[in-house]
Protein backbone atom coordinates (compact mmCIF):
# COMPACT_ATOMS: atom_id res chain seq x y z
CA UNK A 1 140.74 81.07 155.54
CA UNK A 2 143.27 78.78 157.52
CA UNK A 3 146.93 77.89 156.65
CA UNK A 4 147.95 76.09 153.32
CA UNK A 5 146.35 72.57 152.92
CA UNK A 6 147.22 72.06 149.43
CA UNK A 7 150.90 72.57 147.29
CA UNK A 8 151.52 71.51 143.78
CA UNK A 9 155.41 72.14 143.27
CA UNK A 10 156.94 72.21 139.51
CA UNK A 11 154.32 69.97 137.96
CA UNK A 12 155.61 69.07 134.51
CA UNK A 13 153.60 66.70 132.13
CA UNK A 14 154.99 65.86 128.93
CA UNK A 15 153.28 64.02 125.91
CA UNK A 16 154.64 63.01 122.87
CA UNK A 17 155.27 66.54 120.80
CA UNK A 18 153.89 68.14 123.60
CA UNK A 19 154.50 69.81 127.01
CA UNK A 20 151.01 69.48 128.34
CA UNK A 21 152.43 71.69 131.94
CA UNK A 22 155.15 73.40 132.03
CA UNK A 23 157.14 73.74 135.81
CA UNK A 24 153.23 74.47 137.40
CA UNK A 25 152.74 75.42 140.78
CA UNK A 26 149.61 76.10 142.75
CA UNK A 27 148.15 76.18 146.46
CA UNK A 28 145.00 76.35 148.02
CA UNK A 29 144.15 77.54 151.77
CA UNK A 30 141.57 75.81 153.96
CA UNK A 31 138.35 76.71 153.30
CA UNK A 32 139.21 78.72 149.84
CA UNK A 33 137.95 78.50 147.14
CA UNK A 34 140.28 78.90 144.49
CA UNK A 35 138.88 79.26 140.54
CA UNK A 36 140.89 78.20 137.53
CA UNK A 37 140.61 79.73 134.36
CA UNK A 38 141.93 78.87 130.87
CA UNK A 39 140.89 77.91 127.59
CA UNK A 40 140.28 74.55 126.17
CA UNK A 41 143.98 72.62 126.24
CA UNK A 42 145.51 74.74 128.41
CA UNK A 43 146.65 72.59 130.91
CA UNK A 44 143.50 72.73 133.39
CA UNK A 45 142.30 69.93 133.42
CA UNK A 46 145.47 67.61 132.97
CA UNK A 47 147.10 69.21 136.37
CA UNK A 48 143.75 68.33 138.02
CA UNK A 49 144.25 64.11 136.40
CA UNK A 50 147.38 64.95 138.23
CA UNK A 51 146.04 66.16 141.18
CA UNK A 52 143.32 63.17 141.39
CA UNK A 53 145.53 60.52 141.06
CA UNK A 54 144.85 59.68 137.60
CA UNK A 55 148.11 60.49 136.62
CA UNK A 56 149.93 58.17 138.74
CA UNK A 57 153.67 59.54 140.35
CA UNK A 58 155.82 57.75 137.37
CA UNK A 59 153.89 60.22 134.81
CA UNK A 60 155.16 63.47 135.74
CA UNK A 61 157.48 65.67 137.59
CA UNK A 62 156.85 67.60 140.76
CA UNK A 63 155.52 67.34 144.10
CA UNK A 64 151.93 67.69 145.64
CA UNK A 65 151.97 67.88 149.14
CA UNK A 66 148.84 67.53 151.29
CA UNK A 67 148.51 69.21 155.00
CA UNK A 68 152.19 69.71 154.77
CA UNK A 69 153.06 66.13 153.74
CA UNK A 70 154.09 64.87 150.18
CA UNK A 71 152.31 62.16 148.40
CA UNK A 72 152.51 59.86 146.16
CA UNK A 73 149.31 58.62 144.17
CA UNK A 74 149.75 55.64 142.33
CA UNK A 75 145.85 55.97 141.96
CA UNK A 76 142.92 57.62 142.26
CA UNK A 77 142.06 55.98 145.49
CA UNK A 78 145.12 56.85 146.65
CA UNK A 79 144.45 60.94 146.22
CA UNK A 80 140.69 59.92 148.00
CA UNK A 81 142.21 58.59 150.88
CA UNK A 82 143.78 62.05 151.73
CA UNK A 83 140.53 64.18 151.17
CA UNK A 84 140.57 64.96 147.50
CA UNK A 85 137.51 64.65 145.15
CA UNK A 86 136.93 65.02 142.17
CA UNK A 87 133.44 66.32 140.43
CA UNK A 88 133.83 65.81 136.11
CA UNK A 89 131.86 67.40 134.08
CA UNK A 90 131.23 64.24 131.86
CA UNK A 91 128.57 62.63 134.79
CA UNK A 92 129.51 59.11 135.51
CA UNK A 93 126.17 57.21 136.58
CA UNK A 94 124.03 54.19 137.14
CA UNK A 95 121.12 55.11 135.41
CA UNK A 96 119.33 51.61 136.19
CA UNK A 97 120.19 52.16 139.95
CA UNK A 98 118.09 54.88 142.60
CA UNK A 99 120.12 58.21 143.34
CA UNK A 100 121.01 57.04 147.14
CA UNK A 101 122.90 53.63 145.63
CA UNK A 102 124.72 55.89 143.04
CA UNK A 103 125.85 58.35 145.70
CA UNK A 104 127.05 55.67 148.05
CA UNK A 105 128.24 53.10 145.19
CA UNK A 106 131.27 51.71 146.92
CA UNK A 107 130.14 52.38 150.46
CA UNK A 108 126.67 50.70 150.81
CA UNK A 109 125.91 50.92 154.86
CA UNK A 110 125.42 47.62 156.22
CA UNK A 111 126.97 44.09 157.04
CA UNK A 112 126.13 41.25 154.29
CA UNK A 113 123.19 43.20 153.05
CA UNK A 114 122.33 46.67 152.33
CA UNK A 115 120.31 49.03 155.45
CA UNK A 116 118.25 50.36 152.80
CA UNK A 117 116.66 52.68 155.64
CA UNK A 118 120.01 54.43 156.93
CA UNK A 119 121.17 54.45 153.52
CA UNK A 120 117.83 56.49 152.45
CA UNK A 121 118.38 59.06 155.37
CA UNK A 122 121.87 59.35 155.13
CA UNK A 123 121.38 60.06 151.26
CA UNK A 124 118.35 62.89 152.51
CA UNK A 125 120.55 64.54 154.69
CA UNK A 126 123.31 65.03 152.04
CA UNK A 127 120.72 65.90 149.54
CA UNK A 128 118.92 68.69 151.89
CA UNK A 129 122.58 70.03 152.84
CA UNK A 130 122.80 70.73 149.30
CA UNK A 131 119.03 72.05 148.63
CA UNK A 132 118.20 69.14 145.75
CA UNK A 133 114.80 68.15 145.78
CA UNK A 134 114.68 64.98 144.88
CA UNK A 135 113.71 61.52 146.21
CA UNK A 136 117.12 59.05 147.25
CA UNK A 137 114.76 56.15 145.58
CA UNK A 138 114.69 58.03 142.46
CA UNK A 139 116.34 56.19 139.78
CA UNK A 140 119.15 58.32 138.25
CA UNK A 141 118.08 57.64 134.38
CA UNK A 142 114.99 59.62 135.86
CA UNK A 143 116.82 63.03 136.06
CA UNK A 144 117.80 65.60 133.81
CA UNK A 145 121.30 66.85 133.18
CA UNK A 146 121.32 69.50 135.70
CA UNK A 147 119.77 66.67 138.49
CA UNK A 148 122.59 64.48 137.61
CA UNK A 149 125.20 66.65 137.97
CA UNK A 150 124.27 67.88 141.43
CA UNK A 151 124.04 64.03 141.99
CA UNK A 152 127.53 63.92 141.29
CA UNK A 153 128.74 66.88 143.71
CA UNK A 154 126.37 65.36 146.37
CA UNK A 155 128.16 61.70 145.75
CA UNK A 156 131.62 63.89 146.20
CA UNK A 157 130.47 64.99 149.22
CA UNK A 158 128.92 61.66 150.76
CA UNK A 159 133.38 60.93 151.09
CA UNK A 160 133.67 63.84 153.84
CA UNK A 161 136.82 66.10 151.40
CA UNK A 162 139.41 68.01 152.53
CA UNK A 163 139.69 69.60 149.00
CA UNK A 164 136.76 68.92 146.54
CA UNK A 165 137.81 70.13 142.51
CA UNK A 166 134.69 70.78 140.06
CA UNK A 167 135.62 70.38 136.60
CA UNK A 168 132.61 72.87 134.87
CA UNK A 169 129.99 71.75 137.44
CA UNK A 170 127.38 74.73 136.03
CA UNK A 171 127.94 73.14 132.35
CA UNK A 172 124.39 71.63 131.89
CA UNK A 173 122.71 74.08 135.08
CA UNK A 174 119.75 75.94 135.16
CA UNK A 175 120.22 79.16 136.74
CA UNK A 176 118.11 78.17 140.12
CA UNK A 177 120.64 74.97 139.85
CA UNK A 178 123.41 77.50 139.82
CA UNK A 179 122.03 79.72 142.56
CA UNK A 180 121.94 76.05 144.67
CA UNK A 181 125.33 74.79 143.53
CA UNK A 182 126.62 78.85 144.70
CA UNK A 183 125.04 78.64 148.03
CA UNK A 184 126.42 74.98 148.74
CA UNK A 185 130.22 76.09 147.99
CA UNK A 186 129.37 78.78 150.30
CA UNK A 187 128.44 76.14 153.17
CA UNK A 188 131.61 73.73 152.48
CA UNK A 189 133.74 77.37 152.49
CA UNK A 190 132.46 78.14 155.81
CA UNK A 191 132.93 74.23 156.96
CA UNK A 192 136.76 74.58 155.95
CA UNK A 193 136.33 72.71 152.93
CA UNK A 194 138.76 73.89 150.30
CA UNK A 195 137.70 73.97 146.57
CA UNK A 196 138.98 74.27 143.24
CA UNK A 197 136.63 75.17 140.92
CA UNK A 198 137.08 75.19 136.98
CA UNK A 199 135.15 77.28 134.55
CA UNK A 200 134.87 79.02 131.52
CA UNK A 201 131.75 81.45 133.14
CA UNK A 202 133.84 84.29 134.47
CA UNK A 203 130.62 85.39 136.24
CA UNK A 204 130.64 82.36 138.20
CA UNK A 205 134.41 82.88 139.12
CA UNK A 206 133.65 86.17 140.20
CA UNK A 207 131.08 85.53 142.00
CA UNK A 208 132.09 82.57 144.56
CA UNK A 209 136.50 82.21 143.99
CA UNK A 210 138.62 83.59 146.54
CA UNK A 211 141.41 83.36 144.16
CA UNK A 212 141.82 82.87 140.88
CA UNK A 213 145.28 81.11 138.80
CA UNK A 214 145.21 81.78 134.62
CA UNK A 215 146.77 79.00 133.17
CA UNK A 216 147.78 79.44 129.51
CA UNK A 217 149.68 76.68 127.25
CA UNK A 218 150.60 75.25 130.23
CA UNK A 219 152.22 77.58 131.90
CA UNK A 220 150.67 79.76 135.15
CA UNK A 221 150.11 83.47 133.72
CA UNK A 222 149.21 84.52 136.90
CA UNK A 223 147.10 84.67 140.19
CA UNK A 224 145.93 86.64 142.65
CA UNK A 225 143.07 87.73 144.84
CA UNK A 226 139.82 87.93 142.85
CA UNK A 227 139.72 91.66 143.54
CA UNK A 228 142.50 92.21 141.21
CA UNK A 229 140.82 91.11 138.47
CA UNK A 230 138.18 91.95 136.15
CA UNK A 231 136.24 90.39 133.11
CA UNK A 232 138.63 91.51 130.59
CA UNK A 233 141.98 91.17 132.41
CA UNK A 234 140.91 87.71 132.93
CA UNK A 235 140.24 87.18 128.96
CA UNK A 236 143.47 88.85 127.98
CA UNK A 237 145.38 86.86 130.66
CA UNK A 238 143.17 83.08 129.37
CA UNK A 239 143.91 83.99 125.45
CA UNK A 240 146.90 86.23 125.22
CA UNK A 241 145.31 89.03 123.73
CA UNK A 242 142.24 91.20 123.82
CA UNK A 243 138.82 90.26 122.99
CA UNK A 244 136.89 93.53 121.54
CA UNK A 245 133.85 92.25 120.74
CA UNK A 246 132.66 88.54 122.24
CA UNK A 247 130.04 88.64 120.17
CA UNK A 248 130.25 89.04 117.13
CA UNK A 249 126.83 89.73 114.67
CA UNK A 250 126.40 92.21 111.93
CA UNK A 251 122.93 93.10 110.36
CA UNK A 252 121.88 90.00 108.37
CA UNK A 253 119.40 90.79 105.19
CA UNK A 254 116.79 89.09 106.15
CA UNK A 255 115.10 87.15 103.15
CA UNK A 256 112.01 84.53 102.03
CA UNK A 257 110.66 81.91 104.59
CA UNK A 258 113.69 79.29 104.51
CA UNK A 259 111.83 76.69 107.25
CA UNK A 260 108.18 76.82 107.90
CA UNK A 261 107.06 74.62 111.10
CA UNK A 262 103.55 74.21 111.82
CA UNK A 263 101.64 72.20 114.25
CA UNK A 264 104.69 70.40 116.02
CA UNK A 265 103.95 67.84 118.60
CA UNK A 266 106.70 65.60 120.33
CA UNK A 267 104.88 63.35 123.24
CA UNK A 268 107.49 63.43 126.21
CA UNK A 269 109.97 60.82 127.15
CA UNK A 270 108.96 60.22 130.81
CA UNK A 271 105.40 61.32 130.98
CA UNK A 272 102.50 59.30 129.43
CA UNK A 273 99.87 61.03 128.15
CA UNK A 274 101.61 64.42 127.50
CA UNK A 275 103.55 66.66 125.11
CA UNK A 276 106.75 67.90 126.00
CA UNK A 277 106.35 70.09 122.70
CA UNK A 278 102.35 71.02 122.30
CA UNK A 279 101.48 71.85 118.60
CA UNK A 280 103.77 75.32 118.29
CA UNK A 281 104.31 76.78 115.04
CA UNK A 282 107.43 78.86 113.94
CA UNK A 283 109.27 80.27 110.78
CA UNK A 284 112.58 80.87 109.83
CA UNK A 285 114.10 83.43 107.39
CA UNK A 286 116.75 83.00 104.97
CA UNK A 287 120.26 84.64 106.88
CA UNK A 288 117.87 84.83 109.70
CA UNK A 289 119.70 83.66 113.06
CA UNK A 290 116.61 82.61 114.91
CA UNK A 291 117.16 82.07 119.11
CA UNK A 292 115.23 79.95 121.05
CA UNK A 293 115.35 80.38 124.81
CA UNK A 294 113.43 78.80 127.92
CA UNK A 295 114.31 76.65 130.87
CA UNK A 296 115.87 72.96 130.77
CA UNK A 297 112.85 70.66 129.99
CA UNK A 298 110.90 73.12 128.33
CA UNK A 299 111.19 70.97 125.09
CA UNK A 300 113.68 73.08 123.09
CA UNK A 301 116.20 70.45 122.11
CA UNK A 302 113.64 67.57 121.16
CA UNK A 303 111.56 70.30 118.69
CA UNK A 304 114.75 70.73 117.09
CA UNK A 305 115.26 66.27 116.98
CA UNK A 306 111.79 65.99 115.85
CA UNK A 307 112.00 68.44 112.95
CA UNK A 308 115.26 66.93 112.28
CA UNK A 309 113.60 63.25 111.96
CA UNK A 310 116.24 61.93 115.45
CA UNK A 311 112.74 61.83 117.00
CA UNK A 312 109.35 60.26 114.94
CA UNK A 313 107.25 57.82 117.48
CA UNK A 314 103.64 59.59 118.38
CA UNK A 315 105.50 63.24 116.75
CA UNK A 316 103.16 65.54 114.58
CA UNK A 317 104.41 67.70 112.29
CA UNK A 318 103.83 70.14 108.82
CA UNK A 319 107.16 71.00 107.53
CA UNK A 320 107.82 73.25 104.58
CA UNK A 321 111.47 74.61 102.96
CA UNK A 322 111.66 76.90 100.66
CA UNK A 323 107.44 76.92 100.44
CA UNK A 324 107.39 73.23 99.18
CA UNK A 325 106.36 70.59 101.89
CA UNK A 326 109.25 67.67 102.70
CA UNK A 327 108.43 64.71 104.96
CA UNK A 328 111.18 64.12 107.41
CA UNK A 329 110.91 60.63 109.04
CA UNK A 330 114.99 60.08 109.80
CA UNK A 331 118.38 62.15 109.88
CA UNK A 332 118.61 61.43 106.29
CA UNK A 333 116.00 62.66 105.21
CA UNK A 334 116.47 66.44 106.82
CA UNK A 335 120.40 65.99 105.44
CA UNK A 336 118.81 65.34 102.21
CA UNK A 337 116.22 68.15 102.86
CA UNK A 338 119.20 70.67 103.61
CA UNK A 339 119.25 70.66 106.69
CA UNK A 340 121.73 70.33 109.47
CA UNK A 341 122.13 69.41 113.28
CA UNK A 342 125.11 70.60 115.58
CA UNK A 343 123.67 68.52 118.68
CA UNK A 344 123.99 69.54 121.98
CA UNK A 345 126.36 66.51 123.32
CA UNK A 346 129.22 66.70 120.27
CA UNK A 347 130.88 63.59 122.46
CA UNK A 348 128.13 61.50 122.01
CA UNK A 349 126.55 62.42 118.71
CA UNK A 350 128.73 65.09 116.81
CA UNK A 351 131.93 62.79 116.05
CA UNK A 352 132.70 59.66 115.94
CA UNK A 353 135.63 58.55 118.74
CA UNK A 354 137.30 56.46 116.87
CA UNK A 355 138.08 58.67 113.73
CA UNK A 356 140.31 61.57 113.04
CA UNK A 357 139.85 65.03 112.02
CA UNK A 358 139.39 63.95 107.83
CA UNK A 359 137.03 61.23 108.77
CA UNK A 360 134.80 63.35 110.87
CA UNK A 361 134.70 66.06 108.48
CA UNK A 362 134.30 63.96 105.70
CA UNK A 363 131.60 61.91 107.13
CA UNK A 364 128.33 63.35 106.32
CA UNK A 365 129.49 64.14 102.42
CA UNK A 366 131.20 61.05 101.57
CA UNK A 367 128.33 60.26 99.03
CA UNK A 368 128.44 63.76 97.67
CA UNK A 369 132.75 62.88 96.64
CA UNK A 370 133.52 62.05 93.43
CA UNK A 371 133.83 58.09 92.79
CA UNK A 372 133.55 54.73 90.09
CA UNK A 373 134.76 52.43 92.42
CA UNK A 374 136.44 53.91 95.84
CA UNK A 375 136.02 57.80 96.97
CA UNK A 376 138.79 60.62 95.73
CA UNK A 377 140.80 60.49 98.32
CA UNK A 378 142.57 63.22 97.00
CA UNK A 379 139.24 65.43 96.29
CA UNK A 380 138.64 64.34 99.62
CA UNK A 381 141.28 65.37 101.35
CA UNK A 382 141.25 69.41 99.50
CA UNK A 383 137.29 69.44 100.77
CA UNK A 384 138.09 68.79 104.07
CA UNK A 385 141.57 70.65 104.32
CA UNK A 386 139.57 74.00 103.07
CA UNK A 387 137.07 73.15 105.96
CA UNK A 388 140.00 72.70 108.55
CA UNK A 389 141.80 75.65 107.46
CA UNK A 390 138.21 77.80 107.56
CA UNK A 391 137.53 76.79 110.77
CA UNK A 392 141.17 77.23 112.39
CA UNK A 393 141.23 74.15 114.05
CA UNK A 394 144.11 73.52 116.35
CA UNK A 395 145.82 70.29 115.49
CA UNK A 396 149.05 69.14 113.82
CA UNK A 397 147.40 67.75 111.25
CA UNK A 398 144.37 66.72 109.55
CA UNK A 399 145.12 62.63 111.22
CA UNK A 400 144.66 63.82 114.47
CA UNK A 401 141.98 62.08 116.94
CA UNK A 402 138.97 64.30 117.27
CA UNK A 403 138.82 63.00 121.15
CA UNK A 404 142.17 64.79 121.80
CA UNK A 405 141.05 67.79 120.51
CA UNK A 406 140.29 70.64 123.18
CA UNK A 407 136.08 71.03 123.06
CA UNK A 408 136.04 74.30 121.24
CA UNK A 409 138.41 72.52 118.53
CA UNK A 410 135.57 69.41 118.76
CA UNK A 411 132.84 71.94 118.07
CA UNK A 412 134.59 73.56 115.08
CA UNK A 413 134.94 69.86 113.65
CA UNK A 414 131.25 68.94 114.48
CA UNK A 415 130.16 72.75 112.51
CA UNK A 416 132.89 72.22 109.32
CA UNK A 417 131.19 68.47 109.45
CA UNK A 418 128.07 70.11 108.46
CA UNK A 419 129.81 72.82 106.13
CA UNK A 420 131.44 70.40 103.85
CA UNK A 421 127.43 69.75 103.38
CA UNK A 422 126.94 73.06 102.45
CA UNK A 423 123.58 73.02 104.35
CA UNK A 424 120.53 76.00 103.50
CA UNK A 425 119.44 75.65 106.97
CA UNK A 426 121.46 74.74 110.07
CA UNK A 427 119.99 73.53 114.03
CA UNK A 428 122.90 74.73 116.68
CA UNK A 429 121.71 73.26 120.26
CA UNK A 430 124.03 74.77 122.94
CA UNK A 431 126.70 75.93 120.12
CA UNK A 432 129.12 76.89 123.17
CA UNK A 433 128.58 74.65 125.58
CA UNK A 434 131.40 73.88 127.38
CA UNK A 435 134.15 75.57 125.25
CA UNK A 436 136.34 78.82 126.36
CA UNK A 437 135.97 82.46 125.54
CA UNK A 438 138.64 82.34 122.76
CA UNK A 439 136.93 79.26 120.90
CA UNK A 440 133.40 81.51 121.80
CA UNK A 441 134.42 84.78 120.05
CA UNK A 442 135.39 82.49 116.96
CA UNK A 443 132.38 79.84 116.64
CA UNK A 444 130.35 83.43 116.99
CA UNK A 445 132.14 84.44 114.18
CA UNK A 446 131.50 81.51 111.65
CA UNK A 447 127.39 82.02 112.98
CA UNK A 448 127.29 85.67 112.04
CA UNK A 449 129.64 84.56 108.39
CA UNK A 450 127.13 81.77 107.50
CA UNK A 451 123.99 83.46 108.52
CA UNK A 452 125.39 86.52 106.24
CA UNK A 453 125.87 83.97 103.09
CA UNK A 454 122.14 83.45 103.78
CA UNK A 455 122.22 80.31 105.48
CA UNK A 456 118.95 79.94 108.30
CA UNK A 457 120.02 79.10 112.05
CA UNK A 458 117.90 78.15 114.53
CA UNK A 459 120.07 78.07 117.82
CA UNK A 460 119.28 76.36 120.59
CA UNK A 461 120.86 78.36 123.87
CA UNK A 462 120.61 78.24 127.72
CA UNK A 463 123.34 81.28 127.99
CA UNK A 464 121.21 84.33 128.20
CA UNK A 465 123.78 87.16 126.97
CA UNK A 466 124.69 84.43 124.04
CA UNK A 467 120.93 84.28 123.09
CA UNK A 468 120.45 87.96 123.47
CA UNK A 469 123.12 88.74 121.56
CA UNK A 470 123.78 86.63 118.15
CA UNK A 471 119.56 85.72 117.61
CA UNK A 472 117.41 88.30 114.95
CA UNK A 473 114.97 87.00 116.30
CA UNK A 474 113.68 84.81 119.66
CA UNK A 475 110.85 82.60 120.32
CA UNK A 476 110.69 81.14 124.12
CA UNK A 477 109.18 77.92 125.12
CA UNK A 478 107.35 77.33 128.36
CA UNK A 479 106.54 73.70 129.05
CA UNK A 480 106.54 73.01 125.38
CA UNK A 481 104.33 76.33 124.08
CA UNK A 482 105.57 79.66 122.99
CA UNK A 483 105.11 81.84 125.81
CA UNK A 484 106.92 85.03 124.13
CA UNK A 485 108.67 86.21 120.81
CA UNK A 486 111.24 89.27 120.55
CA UNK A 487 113.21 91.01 117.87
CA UNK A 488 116.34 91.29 118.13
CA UNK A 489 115.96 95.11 119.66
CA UNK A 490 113.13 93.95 121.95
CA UNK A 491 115.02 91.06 123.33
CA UNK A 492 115.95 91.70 127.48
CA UNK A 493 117.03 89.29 130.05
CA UNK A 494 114.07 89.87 132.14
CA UNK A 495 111.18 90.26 129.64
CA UNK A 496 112.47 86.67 127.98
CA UNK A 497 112.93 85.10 131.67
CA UNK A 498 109.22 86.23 132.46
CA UNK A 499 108.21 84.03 129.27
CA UNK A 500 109.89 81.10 130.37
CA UNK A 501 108.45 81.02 133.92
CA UNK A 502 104.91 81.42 132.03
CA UNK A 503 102.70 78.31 132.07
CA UNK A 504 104.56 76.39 135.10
């Protein structure tokens, strides 16, 4: 590692009520890479807006000097013209255009018209650096989530940083996506490319950071060499206290068939001609916490929108609850059933933008409140306040935006959505995706409480020790069969990964 190539001096950002940072002050060496850790509104990602630009000079106090010179970004392309990217972890894409035009958007080679043939290579040359298999004519609605967001760190790179900053690149990776996104900060380490990279796996921290700054309420905790760290320092540094158990599940009595599935079928969304779930069969117990596991594509998330009536063109399916079969052709009909659905992307279809806390809440039960004319408000209001109180959701008040909520305080809103319901059976797809440890231990929590009152989960989960640890039960899908069920005492990280490998 070289001399300093990056200082942020004092940074303080205020908003109204709040002291989002708090006199912050970072560095990063050339060619370190330096990991940030926090939970969810601690400050991370606001001193990075700073950092990018998107924060403009006027908006806070402090200094961030470059190479030993001080700036002053008025906008983002202002912090791009001195070597800094940045890689989100919401993916910003053309899904119309081909991967090569989204990487170079901006920077098309050629004079009048686009050299389609340099801008190929130049697009296979990034894309081999990195290890991505995929075609530069490929359009980029054609890729999965993991696909994308490699897309994204390869566009990054197509602008030759100085300092490149991941915002929770691994969010929506596969583990072999991981293992290629690890090897490729490895490269751009030994190239003298400095990183800072943002996430909420510690394994992933631990495993490629030089360095690592805890950032709590906006204020740096501390930082040091990664050596000086481990796991649980790290926790008790992010959350202010010790975390004794992560996860948190007691023995559930197991009762009567809640959910019985039988001969599901969902055609795929790409393919023609094929299944992306191939008539699989499955049953769910009442205060059963049932896990599903296998790799991204395997047809895990659209089982759970077929059952759940999101999904219906060309799907087959027998469903019974409670040993009396229900046809499900719409949302409403599995809400009506008693079912459900904490979706996998809560920004695009767990809450609505535009409303507050109440409103979300509120929103699936509003024709379950007591009315002649206009809804109790003030029935209402007690419904939802015992939900927001249950859930220990961080907000001033019930009025507050969901979309300025931290994401483990989204997810809380998007589950105590679906508790106001009162729901006998309950679909979780990802249910910590994206959210810190604190928020993790919690929303575990609430899982083990409901399945205990006897509600049925079915959880939908890409984190191995997650799915290991809170399911009774797991089923794994393997290009849309079931390749392998455990108990909850047969259930090992190796035996479920050899299921999920099966039938590719």
């Amino acid at each position: 590692m070289g001399d300093t190539i990056l200082e942020m001096k004092h940074v303080t950002k205020k908003f109204p009520g709040v002291i989002a940072l708090n006199d912050v002050s970072i560095d990063v060496k050339k060619g370190e890479i330096l990991g940030i850790v926090g939970e969810n509104g601690a400050g991370k990602s606001t001193l990075m807006k700073v950092l990018s630009g998107s924060y403009t000079n006027k908006e806070y106090e402090g200094e961030i000097w470059v190479n030993g010179e001080k700036q002053s970004f008025g906008s983002v392309s202002d912090a791009k013209k001195v070597g800094i990217e940045m890689v989100y972890q919401e993916v910003n894409a053309m899904y119309e255009a081909s991967v090569a035009e989204n990487i170079f958007v901006g920077n098309l080679p050629g004079k009048g018209w686009v050299d389609y043939k340099k801008l190929y290579k130049d697009t296979q040359d990034l894309l081999d650096q990195l290890g991505l298999q995929i075609s530069p004519k490929t359009p980029a609605g054609a890729l999965n989530s993991g696909q994308l967001q490699l897309m994204s760190i390869v566009r990054a790179m197509a602008a030759h940083p100085k300092i490149m900053v991941l915002d929770e690149p691994s969010t929506a990776l596969t583990d072999s996506e991981v293992d290629i996104l690890m090897n490729f900060l490895e490269n751009l380490r030994k190239s003298g490319v400095s990183c800072i990279y943002i996430s909420h796996k510690l394994e992933e921290i631990f495993r490629i950071c030089d360095r690592v700054t805890i950032i709590r309420d906006g204020n740096v905790i501390t930082s040091g060499d990664i050596s000086e760290f481990n796991q649980e320092t790290l926790v008790q540094g992010m959350i202010g206290r010790k975390v004794e158990n992560m996860y948190v599940k007691s023995k559930h009595e197991i009762g009567e068939p809640t959910l019985e599935v039988k001969h599901l079928s969902v055609p795929h969304p790409t393919i023609d001609n094929r299944n992306i779930v191939d008539d699989i069969s499955f049953t769910v117990r009442k205060g059963e916490i049932l896990g599903i596991g296998g790799l991204v594509g395997a047809g895990r998330s659209e089982a759970l929108g077929a059952i759940f009536g999101e999904l219906v063109q060309g799907v087959h399916k027998e469903v019974k609850i409670n040993g009396k079969e229900v046809t499900i052709n719409s949302p409403k009909d599995a809400i009506k059933a008693g079912i459900g659905f904490v979706t996998e992307e809560r920004k695009r279809t767990g809450f609505i933008q535009t409303m507050n806390i109440l409103q979300n809440l509120s929103l699936i039960s509003l024709y379950d409140l007591p009315k002649k004319y206009f809804i109790d408000r003030k029935v209402e209001n007690e419904k939802a306040k015992a939900i927001f109180d249950r859930m220990r959701v961080k907000a001033p008040s019930m009025n507050t935006m969901v979309v300025n909520l931290s994401g483990g305080n989204q997810q809380k809103v998007v589950l105590g959505k679906w508790l106001m319901k009162n729901p006998q059976i309950l679909f979780i797809d990802e249910p910590t995706k994206g959210i810190d440890v604190g928020a993790k231990a919690e929303f575990y929590k609430m899982m083990d409480e409901l399945a205990n009152a006897g509600v049925s989960i079915v959880m939908v989960s890409s984190d191995m020790p997650e799915l290991i640890s809170m399911s009774d039960r797991i089923i794994v899908l393997s290009n849309g069969k079931i390749t392998g069920e455990f108990s909850h005492e047969e259930a090992a990280q190796a035996s479920i990964m050899k299921a999920a490998i099966a039938n590719q």
